[in-house]
N, C-alpha and C. Protein backbone atom coordinates (compact mmCIF):
# COMPACT_ATOMS: atom_id res chain seq x y z
N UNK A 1 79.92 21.09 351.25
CA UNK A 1 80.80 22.24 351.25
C UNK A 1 80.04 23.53 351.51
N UNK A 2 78.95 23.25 351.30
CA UNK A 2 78.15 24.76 351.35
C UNK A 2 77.61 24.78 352.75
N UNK A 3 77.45 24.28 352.96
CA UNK A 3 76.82 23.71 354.23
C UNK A 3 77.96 24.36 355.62
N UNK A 4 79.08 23.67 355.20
CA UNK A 4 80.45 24.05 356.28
C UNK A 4 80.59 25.33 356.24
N UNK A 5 80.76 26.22 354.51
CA UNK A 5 80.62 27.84 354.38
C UNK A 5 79.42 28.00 355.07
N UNK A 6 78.37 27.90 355.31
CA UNK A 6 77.38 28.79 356.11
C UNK A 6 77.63 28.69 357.38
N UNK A 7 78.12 27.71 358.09
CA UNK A 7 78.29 27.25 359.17
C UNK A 7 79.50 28.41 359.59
N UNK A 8 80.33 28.20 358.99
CA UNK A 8 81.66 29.09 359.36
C UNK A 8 81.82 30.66 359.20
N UNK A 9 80.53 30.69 358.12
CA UNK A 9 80.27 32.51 357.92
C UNK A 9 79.24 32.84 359.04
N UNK A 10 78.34 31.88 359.91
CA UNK A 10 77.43 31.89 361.14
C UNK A 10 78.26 32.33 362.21
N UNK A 11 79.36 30.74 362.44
CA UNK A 11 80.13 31.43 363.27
C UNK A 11 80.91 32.40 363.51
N UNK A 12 81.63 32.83 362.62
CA UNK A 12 82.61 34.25 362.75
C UNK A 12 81.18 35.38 362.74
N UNK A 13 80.32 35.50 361.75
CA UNK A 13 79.55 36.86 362.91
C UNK A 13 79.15 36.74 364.35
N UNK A 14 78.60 35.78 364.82
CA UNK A 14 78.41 35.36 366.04
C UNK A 14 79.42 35.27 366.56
N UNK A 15 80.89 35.31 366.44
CA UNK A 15 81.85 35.47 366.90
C UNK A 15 82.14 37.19 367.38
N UNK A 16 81.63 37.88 366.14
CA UNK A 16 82.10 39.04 365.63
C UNK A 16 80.66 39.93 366.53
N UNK A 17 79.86 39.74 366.31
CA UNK A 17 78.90 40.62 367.32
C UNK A 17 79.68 40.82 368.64
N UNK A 18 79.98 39.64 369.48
CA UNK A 18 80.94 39.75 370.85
C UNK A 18 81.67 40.74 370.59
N UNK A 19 82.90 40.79 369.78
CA UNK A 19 84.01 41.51 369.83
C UNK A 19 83.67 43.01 369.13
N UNK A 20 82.64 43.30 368.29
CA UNK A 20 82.53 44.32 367.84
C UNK A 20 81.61 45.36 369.25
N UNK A 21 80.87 44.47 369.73
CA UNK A 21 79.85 45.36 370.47
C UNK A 21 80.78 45.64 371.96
N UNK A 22 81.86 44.78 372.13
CA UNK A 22 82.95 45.46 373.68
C UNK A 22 84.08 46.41 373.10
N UNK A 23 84.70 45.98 371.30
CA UNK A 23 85.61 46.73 371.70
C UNK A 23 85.50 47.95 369.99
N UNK A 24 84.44 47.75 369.54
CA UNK A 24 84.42 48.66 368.48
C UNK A 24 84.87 48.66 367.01
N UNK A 25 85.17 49.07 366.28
CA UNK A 25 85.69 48.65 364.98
C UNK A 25 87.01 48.76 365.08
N UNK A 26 87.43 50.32 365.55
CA UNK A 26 88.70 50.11 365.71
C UNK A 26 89.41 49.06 366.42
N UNK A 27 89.05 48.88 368.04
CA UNK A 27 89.58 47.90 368.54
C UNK A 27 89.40 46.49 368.49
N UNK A 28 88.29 46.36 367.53
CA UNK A 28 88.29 44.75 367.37
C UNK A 28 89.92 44.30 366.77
N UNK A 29 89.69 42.94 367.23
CA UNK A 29 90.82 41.69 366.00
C UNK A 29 90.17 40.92 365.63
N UNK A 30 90.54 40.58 364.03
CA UNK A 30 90.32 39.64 363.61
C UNK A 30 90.74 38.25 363.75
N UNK A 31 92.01 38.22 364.95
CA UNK A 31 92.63 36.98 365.06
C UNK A 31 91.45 36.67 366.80
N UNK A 32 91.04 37.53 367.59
CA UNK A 32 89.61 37.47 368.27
C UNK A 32 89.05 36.63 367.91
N UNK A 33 88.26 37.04 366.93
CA UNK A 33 86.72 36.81 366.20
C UNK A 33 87.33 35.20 365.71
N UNK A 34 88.50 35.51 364.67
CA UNK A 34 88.41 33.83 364.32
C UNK A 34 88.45 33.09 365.40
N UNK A 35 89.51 33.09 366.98
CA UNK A 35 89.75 32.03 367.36
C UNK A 35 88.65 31.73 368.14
N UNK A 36 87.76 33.06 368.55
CA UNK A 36 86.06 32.67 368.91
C UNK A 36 85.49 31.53 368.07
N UNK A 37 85.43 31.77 366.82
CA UNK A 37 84.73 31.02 365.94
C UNK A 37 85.08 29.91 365.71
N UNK A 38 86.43 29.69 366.13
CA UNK A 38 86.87 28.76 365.80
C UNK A 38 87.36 28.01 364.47
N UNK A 39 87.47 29.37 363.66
CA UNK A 39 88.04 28.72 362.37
C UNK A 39 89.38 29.61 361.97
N UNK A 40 90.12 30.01 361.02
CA UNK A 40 90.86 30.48 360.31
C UNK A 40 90.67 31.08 359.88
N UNK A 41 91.63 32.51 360.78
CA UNK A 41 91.50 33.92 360.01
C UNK A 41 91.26 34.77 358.72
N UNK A 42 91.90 33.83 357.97
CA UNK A 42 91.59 34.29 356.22
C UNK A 42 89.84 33.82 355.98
N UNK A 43 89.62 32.78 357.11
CA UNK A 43 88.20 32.42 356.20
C UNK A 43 87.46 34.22 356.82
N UNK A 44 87.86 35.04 357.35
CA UNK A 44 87.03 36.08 357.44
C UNK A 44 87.32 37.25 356.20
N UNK A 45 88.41 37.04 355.98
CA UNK A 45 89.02 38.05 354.14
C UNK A 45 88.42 37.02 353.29
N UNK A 46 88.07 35.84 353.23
CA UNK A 46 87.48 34.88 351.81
C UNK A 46 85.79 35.46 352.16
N UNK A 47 85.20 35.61 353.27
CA UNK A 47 83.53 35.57 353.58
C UNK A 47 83.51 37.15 353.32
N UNK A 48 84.20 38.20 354.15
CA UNK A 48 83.91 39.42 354.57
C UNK A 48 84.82 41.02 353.35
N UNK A 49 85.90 40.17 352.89
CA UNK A 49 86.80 41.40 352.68
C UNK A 49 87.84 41.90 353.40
N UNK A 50 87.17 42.51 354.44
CA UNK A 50 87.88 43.11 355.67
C UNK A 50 87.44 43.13 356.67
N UNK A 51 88.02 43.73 358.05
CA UNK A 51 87.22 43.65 359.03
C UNK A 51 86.10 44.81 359.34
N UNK A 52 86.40 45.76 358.29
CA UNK A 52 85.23 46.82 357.58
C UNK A 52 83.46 46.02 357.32
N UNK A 53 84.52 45.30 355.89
CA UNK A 53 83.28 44.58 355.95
C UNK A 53 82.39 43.48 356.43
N UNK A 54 83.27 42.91 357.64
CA UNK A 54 82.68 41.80 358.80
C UNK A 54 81.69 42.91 359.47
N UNK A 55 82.50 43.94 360.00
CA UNK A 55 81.12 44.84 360.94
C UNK A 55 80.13 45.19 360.40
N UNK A 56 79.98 45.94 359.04
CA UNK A 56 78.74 45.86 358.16
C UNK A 56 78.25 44.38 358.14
N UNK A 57 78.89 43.53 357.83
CA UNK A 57 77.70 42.58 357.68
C UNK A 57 76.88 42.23 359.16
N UNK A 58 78.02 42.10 360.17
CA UNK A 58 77.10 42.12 361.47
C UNK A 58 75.86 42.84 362.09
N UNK A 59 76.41 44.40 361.53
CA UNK A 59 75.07 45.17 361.49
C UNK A 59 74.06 44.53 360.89
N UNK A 60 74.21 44.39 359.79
CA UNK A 60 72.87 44.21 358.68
C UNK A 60 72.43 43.09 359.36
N UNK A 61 73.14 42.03 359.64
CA UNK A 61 71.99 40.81 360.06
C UNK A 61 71.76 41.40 361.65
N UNK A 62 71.62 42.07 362.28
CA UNK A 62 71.16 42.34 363.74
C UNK A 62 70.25 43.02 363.64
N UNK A 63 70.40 44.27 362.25
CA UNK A 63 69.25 45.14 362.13
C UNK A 63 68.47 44.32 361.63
N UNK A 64 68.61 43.43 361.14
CA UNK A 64 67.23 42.31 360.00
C UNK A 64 66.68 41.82 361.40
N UNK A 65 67.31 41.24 362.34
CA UNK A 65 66.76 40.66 363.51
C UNK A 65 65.77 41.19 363.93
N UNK A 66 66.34 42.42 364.38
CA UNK A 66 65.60 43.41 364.70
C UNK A 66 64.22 43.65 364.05
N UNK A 67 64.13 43.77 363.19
CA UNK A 67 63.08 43.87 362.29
C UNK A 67 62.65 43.74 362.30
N UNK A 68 63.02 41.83 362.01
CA UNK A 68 61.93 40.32 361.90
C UNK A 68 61.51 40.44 362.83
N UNK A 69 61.94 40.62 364.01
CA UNK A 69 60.99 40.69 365.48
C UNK A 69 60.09 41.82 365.89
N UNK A 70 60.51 43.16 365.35
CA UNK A 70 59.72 44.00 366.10
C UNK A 70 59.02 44.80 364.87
N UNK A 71 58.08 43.73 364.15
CA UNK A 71 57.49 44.81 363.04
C UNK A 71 57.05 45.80 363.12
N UNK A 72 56.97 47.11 362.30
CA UNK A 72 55.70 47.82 362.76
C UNK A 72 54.49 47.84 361.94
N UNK A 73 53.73 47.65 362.15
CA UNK A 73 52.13 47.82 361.01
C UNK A 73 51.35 48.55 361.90
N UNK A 74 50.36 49.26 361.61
CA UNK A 74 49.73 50.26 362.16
C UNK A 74 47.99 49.96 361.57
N UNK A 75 47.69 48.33 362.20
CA UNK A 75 46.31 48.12 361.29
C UNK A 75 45.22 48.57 362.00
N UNK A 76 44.02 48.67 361.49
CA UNK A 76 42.49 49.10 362.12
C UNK A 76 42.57 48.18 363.39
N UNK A 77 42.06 48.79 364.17
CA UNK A 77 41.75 48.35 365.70
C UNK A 77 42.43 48.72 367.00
N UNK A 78 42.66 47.90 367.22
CA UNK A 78 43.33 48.22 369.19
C UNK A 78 44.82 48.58 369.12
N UNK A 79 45.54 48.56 368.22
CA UNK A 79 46.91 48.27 368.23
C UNK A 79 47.52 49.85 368.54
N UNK A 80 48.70 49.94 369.12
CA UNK A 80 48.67 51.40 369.82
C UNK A 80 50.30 51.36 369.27
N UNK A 81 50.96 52.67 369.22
CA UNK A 81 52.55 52.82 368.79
C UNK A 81 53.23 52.42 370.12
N UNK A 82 52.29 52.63 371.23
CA UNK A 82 53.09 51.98 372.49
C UNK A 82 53.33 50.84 372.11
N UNK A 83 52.79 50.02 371.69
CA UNK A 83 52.74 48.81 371.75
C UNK A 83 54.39 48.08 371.02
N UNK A 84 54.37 49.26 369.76
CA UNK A 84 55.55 49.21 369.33
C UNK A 84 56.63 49.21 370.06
N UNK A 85 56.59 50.44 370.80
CA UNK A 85 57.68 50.68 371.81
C UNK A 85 58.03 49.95 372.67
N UNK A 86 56.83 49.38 373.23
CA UNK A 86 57.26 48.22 374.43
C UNK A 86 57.75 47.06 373.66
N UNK A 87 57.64 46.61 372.29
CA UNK A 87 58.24 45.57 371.86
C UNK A 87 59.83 46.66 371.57
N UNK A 88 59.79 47.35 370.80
CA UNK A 88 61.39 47.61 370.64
C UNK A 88 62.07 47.87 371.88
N UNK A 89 61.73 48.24 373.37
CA UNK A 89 62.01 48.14 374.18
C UNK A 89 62.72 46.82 375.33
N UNK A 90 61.62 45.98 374.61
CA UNK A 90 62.17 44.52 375.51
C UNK A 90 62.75 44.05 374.51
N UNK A 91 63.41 43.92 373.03
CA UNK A 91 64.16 43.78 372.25
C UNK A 91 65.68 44.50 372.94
N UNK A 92 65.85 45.39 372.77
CA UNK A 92 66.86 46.36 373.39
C UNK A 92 67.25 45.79 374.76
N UNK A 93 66.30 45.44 375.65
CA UNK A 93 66.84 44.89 376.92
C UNK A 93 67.27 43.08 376.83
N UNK A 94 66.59 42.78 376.07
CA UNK A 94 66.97 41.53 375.71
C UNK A 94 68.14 41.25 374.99
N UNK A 95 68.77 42.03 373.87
CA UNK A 95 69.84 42.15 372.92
C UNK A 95 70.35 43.93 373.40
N UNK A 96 70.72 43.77 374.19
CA UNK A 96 71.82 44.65 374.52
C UNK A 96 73.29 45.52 373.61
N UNK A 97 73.87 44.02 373.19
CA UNK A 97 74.58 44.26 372.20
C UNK A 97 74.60 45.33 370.50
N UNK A 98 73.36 45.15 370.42
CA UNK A 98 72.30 46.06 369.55
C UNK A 98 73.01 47.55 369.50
N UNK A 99 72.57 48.26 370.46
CA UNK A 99 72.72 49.37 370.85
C UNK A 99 74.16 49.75 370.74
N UNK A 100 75.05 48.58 371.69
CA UNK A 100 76.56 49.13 371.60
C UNK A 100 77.01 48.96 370.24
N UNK A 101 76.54 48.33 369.13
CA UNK A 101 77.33 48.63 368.31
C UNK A 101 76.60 49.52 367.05
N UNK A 102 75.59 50.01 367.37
CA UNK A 102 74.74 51.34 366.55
C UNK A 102 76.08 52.86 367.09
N UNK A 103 76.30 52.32 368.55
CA UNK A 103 76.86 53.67 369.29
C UNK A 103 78.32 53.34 367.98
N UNK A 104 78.85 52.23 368.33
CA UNK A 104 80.36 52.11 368.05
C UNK A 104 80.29 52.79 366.26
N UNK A 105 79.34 52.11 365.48
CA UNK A 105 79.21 52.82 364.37
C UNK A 105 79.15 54.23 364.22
N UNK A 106 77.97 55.50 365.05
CA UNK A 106 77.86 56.55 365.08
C UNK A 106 79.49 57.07 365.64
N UNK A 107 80.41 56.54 366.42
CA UNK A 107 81.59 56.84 366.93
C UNK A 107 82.52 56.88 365.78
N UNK A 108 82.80 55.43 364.90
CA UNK A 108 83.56 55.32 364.32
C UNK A 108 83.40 55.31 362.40
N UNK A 109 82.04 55.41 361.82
CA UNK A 109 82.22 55.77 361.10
C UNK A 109 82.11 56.51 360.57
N UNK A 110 82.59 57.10 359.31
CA UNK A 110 81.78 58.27 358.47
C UNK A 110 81.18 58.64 357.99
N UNK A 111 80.85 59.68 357.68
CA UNK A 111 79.21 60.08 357.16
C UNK A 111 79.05 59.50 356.14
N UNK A 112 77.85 59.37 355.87
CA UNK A 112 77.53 58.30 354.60
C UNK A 112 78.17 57.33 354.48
N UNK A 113 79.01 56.54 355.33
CA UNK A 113 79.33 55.47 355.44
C UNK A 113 78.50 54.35 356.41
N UNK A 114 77.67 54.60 356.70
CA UNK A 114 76.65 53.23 357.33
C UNK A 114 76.43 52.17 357.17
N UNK A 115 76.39 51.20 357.86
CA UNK A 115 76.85 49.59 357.05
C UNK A 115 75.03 49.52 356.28
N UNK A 116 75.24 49.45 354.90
CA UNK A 116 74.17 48.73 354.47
C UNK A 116 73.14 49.53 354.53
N UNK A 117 73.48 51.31 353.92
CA UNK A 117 72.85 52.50 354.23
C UNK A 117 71.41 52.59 353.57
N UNK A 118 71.55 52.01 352.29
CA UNK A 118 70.28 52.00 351.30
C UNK A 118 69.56 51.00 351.77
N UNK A 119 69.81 49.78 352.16
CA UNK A 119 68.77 48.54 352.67
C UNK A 119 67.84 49.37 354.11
N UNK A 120 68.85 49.73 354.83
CA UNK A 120 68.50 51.15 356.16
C UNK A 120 67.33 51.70 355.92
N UNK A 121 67.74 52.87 354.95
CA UNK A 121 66.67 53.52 354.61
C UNK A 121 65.42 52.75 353.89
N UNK A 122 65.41 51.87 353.42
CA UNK A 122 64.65 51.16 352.97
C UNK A 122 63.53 50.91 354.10
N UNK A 123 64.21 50.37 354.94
CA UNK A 123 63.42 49.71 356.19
C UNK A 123 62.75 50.35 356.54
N UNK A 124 63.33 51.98 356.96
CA UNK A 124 62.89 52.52 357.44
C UNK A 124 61.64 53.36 356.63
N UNK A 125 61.98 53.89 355.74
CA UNK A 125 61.04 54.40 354.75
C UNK A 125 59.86 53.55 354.49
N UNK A 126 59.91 52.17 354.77
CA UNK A 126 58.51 51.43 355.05
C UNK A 126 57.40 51.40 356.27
N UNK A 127 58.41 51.88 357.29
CA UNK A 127 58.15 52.59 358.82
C UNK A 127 57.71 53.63 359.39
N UNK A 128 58.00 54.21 357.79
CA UNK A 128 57.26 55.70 358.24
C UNK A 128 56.41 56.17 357.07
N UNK A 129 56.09 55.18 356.19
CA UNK A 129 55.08 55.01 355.28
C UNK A 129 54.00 54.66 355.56
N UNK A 130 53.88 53.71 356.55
CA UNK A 130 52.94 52.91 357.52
C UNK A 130 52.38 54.04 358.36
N UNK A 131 53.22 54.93 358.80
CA UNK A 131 52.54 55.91 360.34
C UNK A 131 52.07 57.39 359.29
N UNK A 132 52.71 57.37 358.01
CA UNK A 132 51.83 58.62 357.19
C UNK A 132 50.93 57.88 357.13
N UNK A 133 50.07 56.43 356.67
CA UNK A 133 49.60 56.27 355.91
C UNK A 133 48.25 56.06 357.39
N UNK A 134 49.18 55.75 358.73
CA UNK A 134 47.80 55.60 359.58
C UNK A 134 47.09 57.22 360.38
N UNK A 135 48.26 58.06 360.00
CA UNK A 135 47.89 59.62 360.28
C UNK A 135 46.95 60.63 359.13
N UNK A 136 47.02 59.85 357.63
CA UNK A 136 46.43 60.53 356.86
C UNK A 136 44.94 59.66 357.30
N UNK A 137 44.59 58.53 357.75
CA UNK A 137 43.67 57.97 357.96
C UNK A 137 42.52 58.03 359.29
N UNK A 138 43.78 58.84 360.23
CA UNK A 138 43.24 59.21 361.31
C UNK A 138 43.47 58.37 362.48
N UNK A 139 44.05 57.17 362.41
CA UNK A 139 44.42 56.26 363.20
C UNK A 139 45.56 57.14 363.98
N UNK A 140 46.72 57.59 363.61
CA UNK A 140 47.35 58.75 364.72
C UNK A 140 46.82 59.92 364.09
N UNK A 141 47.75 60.81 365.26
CA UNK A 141 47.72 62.63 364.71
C UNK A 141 48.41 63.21 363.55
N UNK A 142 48.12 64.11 363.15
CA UNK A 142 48.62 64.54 362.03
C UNK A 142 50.01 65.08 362.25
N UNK A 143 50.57 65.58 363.10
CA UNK A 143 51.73 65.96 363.58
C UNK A 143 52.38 65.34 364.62
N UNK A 144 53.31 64.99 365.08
CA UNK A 144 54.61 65.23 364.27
C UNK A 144 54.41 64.16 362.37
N UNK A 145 55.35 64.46 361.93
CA UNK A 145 55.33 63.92 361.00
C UNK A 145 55.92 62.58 361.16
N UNK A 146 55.19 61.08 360.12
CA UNK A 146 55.59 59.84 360.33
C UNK A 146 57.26 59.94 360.52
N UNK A 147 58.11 60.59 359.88
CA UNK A 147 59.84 60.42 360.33
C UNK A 147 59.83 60.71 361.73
N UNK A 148 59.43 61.93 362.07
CA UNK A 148 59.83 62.67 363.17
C UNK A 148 59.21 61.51 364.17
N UNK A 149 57.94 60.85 364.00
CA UNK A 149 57.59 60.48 365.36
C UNK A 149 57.91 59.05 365.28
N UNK A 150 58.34 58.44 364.27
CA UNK A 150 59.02 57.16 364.18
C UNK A 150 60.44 56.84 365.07
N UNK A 151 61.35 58.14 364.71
CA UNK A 151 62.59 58.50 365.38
C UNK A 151 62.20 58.70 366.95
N UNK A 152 61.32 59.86 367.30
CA UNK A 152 61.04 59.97 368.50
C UNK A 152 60.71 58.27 369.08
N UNK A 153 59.51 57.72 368.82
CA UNK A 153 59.65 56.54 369.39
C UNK A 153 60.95 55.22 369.84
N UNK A 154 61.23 55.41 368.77
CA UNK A 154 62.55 54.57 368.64
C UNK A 154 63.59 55.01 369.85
N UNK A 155 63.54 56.27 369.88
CA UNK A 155 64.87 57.27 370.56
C UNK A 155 64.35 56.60 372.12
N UNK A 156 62.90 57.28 372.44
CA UNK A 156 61.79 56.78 373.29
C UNK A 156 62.50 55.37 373.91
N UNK A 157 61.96 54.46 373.28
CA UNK A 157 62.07 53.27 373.78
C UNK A 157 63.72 52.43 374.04
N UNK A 158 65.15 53.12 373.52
CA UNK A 158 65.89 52.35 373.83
C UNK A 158 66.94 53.12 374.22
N UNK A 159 66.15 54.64 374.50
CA UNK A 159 67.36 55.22 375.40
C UNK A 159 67.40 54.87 376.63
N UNK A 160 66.63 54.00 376.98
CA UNK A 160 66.52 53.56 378.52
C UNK A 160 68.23 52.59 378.88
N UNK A 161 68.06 51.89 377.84
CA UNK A 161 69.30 50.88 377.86
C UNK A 161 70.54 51.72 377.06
N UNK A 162 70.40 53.21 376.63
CA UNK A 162 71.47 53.50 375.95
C UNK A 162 72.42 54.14 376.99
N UNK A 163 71.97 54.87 377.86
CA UNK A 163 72.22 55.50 379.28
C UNK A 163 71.71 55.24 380.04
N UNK A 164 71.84 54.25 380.88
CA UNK A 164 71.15 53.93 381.97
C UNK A 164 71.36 54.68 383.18
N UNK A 165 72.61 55.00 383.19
CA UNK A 165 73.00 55.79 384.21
C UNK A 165 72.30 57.69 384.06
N UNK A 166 71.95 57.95 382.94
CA UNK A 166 71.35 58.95 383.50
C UNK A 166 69.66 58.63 383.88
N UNK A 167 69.31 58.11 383.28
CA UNK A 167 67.80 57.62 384.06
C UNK A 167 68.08 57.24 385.52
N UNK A 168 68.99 57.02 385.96
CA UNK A 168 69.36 56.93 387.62
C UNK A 168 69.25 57.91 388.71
N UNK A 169 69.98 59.18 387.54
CA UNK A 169 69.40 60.21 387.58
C UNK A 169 69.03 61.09 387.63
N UNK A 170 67.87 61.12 386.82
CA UNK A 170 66.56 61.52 386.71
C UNK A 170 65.21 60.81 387.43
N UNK A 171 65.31 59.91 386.92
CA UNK A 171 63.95 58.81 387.97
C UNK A 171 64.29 58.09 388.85
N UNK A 172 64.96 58.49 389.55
CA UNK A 172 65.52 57.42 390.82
C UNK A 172 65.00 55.91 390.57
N UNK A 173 64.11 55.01 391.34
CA UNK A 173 63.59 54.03 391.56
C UNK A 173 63.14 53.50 390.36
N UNK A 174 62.56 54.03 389.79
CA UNK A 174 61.56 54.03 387.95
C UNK A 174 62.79 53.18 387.27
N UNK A 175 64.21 53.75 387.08
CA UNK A 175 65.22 53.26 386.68
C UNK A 175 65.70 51.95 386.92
N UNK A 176 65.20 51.48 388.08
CA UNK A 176 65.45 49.93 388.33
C UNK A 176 64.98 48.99 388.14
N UNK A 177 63.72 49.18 387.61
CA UNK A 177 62.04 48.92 387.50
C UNK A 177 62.06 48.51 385.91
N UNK A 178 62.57 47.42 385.11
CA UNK A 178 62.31 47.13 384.04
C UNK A 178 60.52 47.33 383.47
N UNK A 179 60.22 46.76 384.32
CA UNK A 179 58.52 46.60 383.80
C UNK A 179 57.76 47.79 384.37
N UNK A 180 58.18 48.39 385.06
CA UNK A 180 57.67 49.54 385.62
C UNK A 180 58.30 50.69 383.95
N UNK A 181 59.40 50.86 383.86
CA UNK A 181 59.79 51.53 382.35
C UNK A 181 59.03 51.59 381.71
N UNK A 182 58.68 49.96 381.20
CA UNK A 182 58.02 49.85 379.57
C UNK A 182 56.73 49.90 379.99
N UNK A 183 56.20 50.02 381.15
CA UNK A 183 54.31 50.23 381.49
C UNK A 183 54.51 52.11 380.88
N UNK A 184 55.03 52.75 381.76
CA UNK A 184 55.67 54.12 381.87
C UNK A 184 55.91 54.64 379.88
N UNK A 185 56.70 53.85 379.37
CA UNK A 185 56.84 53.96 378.16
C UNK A 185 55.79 54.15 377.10
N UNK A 186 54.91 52.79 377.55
CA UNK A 186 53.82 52.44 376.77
C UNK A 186 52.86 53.52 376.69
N UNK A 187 52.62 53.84 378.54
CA UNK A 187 51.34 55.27 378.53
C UNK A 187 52.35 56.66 378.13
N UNK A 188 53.13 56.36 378.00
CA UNK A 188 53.71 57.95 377.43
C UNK A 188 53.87 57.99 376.11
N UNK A 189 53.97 57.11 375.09
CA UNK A 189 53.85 56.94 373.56
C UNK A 189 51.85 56.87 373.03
N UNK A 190 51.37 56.19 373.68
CA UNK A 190 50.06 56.32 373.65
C UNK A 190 49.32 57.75 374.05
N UNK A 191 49.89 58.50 375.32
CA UNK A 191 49.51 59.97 375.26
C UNK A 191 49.68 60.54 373.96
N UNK A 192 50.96 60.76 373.54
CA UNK A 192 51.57 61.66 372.46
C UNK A 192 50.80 61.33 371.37
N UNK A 193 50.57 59.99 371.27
CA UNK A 193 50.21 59.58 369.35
C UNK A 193 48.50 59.44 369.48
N UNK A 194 48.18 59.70 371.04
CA UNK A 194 46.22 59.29 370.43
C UNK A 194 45.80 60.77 369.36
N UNK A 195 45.01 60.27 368.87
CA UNK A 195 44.17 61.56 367.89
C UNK A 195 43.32 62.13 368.36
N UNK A 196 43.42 63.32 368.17
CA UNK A 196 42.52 64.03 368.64
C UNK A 196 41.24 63.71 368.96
N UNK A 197 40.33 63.00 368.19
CA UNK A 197 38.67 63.07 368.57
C UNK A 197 38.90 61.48 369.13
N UNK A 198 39.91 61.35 369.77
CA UNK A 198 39.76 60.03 370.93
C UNK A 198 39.70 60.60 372.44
């Protein structure tokens, strides 16, 4: 029995990423998502609540994805914040869906309403604990500050896929050029963050 509940709470988010990331919170259905999933609509009010709380939970496990895949640590040696970028970058081009439903959230919900706001900040506050902790060390620059240049990177690396059409343009050809981007990306996050006596 537990086994079938995980199975069926798998499928309706994996159902529910589709329909949340084309048509938004408002315009999703829940009679969608179930007959995607292939189970029965109430099993999404018995797993979720509402369809409030189906999209929060979809967030939270995409941002965990996210995560799990694109750590950041900032250890002694070769490792560069480009490096970061070009991974959150081919993440973003790879999971697409990502993005449209960060937008659909910033569209449709309200302030201080963020799915799963404190786990969020959590994440993040470990993200930019890591880049104080490699700027007080000298590994980056002392300025911008770890938030500011955490955000900048982030912004950096997946506004490419957030507007594509204005990188069209702006960089004509560059814009078509996946790997040409994230080379482009990489030496422009590595300019900004080397330290000074490099």
């Amino acid at each position: 029995m537990a086994r079938d509940s995980a199975a069926t709470r798998k499928a309706l988010l994996d159902a529910a990423v589709h329909e949340f990331a084309e048509f938004g919170l408002a315009g999703a259905r829940v009679d969608r998502v179930a007959r995607r999933a292939g189970v029965n609509k109430e099993r999404i009010y018995s797993n979720f609540g509402d369809k409030e709380g189906l999209f929060a939970e979809v967030l939270s496990v995409e941002l965990a994805r996210l995560a799990a895949a694109v750590p950041l640590s900032v250890p002694e040696g070769t490792y560069s914040l480009g490096n970061y970028a070009a991974d959150v970058f081919d993440y973003h081009r790879t999971h697409p869906h990502l993005l449209r439903l960060l937008h659909w959230e910033a569209l449709e919900a309200s302030e201080g309403t963020a799915a799963n706001d404190e786990d969020r900040r959590r994440g993040y506050s470990e993200k930019v604990a890591a880049l104080r902790e490699a700027q007080r060390t000298g590994r980056l620059p002392e300025s911008p500050d770890g938030a500011l240049l955490l955000y900048a990177v982030v912004a950096l690396a997946a506004w490419w896929h957030a507007v594509p059409q204005v990188a069209r343009m702006m960089l004509g050809p560059l814009a078509d050029d996946p790997r040409a981007q994230r080379d482009e990306l990489v030496r422009l996050v590595d300019r900004l963050t080397k330290p000074a006596d490099r």
